[in-house]
Protein backbone atom coordinates (compact mmCIF):
# COMPACT_ATOMS: atom_id res chain seq x y z
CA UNK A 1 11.28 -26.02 -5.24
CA UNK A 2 8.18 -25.53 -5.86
CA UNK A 3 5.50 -22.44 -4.11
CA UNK A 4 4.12 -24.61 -2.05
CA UNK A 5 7.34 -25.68 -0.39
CA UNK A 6 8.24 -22.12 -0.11
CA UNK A 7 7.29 -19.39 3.02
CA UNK A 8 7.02 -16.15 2.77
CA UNK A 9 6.69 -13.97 6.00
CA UNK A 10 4.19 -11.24 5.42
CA UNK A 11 4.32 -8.58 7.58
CA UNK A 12 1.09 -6.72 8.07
CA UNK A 13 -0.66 -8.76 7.70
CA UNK A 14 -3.83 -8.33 9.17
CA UNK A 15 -3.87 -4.41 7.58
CA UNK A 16 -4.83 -3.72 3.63
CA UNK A 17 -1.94 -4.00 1.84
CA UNK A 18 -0.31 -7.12 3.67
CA UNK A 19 -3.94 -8.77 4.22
CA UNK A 20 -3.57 -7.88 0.09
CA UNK A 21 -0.28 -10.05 -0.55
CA UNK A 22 -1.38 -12.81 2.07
CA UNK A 23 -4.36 -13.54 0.27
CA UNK A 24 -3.00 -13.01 -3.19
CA UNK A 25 -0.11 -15.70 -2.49
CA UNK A 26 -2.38 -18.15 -0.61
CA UNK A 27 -4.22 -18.21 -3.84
CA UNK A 28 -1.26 -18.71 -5.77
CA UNK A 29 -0.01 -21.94 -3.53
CA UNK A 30 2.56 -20.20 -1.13
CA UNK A 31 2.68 -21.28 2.11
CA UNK A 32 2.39 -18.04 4.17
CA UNK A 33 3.46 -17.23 7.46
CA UNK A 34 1.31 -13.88 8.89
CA UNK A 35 3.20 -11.50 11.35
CA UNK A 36 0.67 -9.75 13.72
CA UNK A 37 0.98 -8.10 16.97
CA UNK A 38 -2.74 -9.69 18.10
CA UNK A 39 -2.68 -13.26 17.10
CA UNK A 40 -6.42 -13.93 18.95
CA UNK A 41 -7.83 -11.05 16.74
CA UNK A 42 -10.60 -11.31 14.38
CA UNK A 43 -8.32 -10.52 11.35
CA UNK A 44 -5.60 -12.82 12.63
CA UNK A 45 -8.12 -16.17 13.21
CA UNK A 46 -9.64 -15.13 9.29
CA UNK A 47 -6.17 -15.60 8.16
CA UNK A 48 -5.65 -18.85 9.80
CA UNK A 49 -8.61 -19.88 8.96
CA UNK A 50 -8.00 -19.32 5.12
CA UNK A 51 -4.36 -20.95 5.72
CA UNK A 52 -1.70 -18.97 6.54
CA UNK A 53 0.57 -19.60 9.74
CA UNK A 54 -0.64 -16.94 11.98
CA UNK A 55 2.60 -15.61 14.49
CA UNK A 56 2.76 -13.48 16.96
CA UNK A 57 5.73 -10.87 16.57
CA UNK A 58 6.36 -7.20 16.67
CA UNK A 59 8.59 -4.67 14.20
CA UNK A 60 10.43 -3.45 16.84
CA UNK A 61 11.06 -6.91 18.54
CA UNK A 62 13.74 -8.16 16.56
CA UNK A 63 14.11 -11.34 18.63
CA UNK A 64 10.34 -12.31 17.57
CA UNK A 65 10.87 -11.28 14.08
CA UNK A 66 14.34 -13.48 13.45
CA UNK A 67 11.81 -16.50 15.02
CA UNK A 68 9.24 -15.29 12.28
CA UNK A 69 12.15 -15.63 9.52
CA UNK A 70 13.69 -18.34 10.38
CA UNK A 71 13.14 -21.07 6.74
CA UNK A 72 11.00 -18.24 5.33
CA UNK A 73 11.93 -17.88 1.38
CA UNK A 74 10.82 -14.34 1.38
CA UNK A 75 9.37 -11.68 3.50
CA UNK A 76 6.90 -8.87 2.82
CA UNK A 77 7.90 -5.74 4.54
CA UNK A 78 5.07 -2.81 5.04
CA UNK A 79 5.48 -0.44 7.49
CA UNK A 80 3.20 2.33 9.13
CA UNK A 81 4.01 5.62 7.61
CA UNK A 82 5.85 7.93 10.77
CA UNK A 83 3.20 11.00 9.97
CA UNK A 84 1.07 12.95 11.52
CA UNK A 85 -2.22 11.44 12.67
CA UNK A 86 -0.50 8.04 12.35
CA UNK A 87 -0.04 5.63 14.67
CA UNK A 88 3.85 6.48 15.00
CA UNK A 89 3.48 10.74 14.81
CA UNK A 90 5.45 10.63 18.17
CA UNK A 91 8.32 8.26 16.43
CA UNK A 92 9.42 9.46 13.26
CA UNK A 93 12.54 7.22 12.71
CA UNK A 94 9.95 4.48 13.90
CA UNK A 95 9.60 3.70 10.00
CA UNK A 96 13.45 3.27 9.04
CA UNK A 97 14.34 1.55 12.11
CA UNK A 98 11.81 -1.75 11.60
CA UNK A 99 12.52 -1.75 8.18
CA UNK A 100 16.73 -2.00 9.38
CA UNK A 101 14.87 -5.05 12.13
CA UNK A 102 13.11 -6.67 9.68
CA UNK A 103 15.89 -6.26 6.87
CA UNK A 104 18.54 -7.49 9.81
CA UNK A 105 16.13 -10.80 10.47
CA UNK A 106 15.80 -11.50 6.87
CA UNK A 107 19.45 -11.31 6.21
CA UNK A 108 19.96 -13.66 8.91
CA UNK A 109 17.67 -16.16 8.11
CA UNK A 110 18.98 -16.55 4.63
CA UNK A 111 15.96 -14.92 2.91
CA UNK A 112 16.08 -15.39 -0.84
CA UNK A 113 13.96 -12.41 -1.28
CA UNK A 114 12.40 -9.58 0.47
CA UNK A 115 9.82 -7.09 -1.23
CA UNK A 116 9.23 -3.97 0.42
CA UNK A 117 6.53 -1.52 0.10
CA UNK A 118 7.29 1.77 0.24
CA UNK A 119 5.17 5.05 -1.86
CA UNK A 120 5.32 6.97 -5.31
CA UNK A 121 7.50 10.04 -5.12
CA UNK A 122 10.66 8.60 -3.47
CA UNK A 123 13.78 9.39 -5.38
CA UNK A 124 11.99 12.17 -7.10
CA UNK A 125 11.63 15.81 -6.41
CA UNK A 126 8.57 15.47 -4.14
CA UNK A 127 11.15 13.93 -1.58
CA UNK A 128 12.80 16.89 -0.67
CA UNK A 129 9.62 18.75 0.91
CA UNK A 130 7.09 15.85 1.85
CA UNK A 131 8.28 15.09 5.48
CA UNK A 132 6.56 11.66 4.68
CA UNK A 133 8.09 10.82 1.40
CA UNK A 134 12.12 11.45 3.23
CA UNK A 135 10.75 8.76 6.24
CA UNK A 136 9.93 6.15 3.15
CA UNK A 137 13.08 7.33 1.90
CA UNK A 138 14.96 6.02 4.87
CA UNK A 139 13.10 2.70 5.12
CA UNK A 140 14.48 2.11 1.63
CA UNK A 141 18.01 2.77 2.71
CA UNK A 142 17.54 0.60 5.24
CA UNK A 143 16.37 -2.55 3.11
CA UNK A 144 18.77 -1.75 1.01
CA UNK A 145 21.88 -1.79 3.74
CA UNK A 146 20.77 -5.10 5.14
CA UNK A 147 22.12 -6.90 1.92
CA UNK A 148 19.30 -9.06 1.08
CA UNK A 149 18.30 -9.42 -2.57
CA UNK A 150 14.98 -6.83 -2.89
CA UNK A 151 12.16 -5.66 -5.34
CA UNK A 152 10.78 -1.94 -3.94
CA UNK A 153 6.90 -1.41 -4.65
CA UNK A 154 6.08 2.72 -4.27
CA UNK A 155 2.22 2.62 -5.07
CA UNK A 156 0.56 5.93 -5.61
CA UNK A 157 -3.33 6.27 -3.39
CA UNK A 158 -5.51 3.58 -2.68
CA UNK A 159 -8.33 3.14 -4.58
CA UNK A 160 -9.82 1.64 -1.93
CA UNK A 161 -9.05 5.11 0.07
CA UNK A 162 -11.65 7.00 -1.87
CA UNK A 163 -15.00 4.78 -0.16
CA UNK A 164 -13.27 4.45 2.84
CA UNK A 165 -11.39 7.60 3.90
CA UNK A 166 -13.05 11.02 5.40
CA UNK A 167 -10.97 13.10 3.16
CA UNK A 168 -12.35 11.60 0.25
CA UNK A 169 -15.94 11.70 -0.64
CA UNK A 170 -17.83 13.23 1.99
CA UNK A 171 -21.81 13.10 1.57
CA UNK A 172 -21.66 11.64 -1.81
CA UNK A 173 -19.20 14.14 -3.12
CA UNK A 174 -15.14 14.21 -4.13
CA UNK A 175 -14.45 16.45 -1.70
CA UNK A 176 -10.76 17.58 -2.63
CA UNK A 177 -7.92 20.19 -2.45
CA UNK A 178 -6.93 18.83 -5.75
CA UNK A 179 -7.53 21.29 -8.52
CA UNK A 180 -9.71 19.91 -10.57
CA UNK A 181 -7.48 18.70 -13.24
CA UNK A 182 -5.16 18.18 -10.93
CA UNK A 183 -3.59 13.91 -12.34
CA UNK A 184 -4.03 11.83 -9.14
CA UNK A 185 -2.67 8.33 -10.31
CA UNK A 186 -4.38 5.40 -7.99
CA UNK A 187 -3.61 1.59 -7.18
CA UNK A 188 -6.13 -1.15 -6.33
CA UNK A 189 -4.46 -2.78 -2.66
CA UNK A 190 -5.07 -6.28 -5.07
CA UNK A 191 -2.27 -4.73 -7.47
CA UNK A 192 0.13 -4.04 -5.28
CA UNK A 193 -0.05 -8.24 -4.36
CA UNK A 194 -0.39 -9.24 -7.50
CA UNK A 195 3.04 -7.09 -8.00
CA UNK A 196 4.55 -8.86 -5.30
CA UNK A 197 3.90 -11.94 -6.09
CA UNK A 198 4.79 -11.71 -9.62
CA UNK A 199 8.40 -10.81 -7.57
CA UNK A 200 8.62 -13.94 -5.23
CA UNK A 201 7.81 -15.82 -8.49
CA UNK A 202 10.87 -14.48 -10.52
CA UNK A 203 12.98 -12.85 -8.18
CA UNK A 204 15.99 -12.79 -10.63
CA UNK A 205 13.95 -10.92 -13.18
CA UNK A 206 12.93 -8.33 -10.51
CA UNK A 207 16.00 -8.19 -8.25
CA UNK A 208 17.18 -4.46 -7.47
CA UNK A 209 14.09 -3.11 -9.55
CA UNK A 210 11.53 -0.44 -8.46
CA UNK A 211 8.08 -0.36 -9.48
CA UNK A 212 5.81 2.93 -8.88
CA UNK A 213 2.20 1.41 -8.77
CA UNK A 214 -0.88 2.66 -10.37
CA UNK A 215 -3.82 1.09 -12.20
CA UNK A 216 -4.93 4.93 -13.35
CA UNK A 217 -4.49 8.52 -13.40
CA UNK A 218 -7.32 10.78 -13.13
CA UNK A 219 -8.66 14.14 -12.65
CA UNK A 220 -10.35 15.27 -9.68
CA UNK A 221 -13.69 16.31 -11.68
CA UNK A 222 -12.92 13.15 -14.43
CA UNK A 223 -12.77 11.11 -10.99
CA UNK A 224 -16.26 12.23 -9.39
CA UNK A 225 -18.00 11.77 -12.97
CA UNK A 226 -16.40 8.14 -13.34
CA UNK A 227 -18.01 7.46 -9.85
CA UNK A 228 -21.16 8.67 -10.63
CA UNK A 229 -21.34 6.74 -13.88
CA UNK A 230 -21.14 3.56 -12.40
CA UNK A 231 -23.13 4.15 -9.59
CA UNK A 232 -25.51 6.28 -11.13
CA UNK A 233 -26.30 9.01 -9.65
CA UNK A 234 -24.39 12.75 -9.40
CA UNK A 235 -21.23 12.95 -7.38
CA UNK A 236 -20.01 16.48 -7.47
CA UNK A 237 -16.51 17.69 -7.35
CA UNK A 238 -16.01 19.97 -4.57
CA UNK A 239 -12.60 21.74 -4.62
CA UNK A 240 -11.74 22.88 -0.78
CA UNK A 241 -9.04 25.44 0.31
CA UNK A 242 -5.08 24.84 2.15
CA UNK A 243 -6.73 26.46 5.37
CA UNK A 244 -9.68 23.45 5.79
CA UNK A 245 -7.40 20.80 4.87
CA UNK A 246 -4.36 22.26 7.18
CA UNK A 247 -7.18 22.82 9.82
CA UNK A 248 -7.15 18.60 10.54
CA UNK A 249 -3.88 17.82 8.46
CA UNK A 250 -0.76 20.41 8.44
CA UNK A 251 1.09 17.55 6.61
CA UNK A 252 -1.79 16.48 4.23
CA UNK A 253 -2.45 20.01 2.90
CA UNK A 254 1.15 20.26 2.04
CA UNK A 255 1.23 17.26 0.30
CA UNK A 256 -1.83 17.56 -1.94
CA UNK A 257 -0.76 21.80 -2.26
CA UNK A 258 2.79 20.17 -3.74
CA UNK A 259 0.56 17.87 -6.26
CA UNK A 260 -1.24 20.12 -7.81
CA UNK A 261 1.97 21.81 -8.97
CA UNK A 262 3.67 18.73 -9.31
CA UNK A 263 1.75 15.76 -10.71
CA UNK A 264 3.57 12.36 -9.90
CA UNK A 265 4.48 10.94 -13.09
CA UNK A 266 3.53 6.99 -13.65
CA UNK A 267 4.17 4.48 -16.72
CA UNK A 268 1.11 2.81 -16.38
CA UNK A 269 1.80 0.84 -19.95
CA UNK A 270 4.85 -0.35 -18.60
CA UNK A 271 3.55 -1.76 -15.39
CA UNK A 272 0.51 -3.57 -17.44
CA UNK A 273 3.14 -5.21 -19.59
CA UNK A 274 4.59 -6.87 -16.46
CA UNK A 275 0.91 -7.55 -14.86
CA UNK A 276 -1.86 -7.44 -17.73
CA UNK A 277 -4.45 -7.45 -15.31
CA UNK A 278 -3.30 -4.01 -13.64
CA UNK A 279 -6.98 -3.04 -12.51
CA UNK A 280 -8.58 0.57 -13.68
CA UNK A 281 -10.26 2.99 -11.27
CA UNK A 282 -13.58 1.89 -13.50
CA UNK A 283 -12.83 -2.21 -13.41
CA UNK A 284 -11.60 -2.06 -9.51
CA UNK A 285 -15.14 -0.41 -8.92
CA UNK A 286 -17.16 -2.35 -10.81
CA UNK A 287 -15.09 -5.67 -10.37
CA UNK A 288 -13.18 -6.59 -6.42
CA UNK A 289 -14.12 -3.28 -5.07
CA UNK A 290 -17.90 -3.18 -5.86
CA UNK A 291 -18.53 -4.18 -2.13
CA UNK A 292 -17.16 -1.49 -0.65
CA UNK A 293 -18.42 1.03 -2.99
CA UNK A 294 -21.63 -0.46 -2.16
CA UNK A 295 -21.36 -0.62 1.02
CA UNK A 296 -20.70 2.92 1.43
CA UNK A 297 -23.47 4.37 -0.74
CA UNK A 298 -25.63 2.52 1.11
CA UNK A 299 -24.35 3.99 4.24
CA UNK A 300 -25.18 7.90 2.63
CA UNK A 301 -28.85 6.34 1.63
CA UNK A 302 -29.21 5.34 5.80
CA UNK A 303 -28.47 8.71 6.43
């Protein structure tokens, strides 16, 4: 059967990484099927617009999300991150238990395929003192307990994060508790659905694998000068101390305190052999991601 007999449910769809895969396998002929809480939103009618099945469901509804399954080939399962600051601080099984709904659902619809997303660092010694990484951890149990045939994604940080996150650059410089040589390996959102398609495609070939995601791995002050290459102009590195990171984030500072002394490792060779056009930090910028690295400069130059 061809892709464009085939559905996959995509949950999250209307946020970056499932807005990512909806996209990405709309452009490759799937028929898609969009799971969103708000079905009037803006994000929601864009997606019906381009040609996905827009439905209305919730993670921890499980009768809406066995409707969503139902004669869906695959799903797409991304879940909100039970941390601090998050939408789900309060609710820290919150994580594990819709990916056990939305594993249950796809099981019972007779789901061919499910690909979760999940992060870099599960299953390695990071996991045992980042709160966040043991939550992801338990998500991944749970997709794995429901018995349905699964690829796991772990991507490392957003490249997309660093023109569109506070903790990032800040006034036109790479504002960071990273030491400066500190390896920070970073994944383009486009990536991570090009990785999951390439899974719905050949699920044989990637059934029961696990793929940590990055496009490149770069130092905090290699970083800054990379960005202000291509935009041309100076963006500084400035390195910040535990206390002003802890001050808004307890649970960031510990994370990015644990990375300096232990870098994530990443086999970015590997991963282009599967996907040859795994994106640099340089070509995402200059290439898919140009708009919003435009788009904040130009917000610095309103200033």
């Amino acid at each position: 059967m061809p892709a464009s007999e085939k559905t996959v449910l995509v949950t999250g769809a209307t946020g970056r990484q499932g807005g990512a895969v909806a996209a990405r396998l709309l452009a490759d002929g799937w028929r898609v099927r969009a799971l969103t809480r708000d079905p009037g939103g803006a994000k929601a009618k864009a997606l019906k617009e381009a040609g996905a099945e827009v439905v209305a469901g919730d993670l921890d509804d499980r009768a809406s999300l066995d409707a969503a399954a139902a004669g869906a080939f695959g799903v797409f399962s991304v879940h909100a991150g039970a941390y601090e600051g998050g939408p789900y601080g309060h609710d820290l099984d919150h994580e594990r238990r819709s990916a056990a709904n939305i594993g249950a659902a796809a099981k019972a619809a007779g789901v061919a395929h499910l690909v979760h997303s999940s992060s870099i660092g599960v299953g390695g010694p990071l996991e045992a003192v980042m709160d966040m990484l043991q939550r992801k951890a338990e998500a991944e149990r749970a997709i794995a307990a429901s018995g349905v045939p699964h690829t796991i994604l772990r991507p490392s940080s957003f490249m997309e994060n660093t023109f569109d996150s506070f903790r990032e650059l800040q006034d036109g410089a790479l504002v960071s508790m990273l030491n400066a040589d500190t390896l920070e390996p970073h994944i383009a959102a486009d990536d991570i659905a090009a990785f999951a398609a390439i899974a719905f495609a050949d699920p044989e070939r990637h059934r029961g694998q696990v793929y940590e995601l990055a496009g490149d791995n770069l130092g905090q002050t290699e970083k800054a000068a990379l960005i202000g290459r291509v935009v041309g102009r100076e963006v500084p590195y400035i390195g910040i101390t535990v206390d002003q990171v802890a001050a808004d984030s307890p649970s960031t500072a510990k994370m990015l305190g644990i990375l300096n002394a232990h870098p994530l490792p990443v086999d970015i060779e590997a991963l282009r052999e599967i996907h040859p056009g795994l994106l640099t930090f340089e070509q995402w910028m200059t290439g898919i991601g140009k708009p919003l690295v435009d788009a904040y400069f130009a917000r610095l130059d309103a200033k």
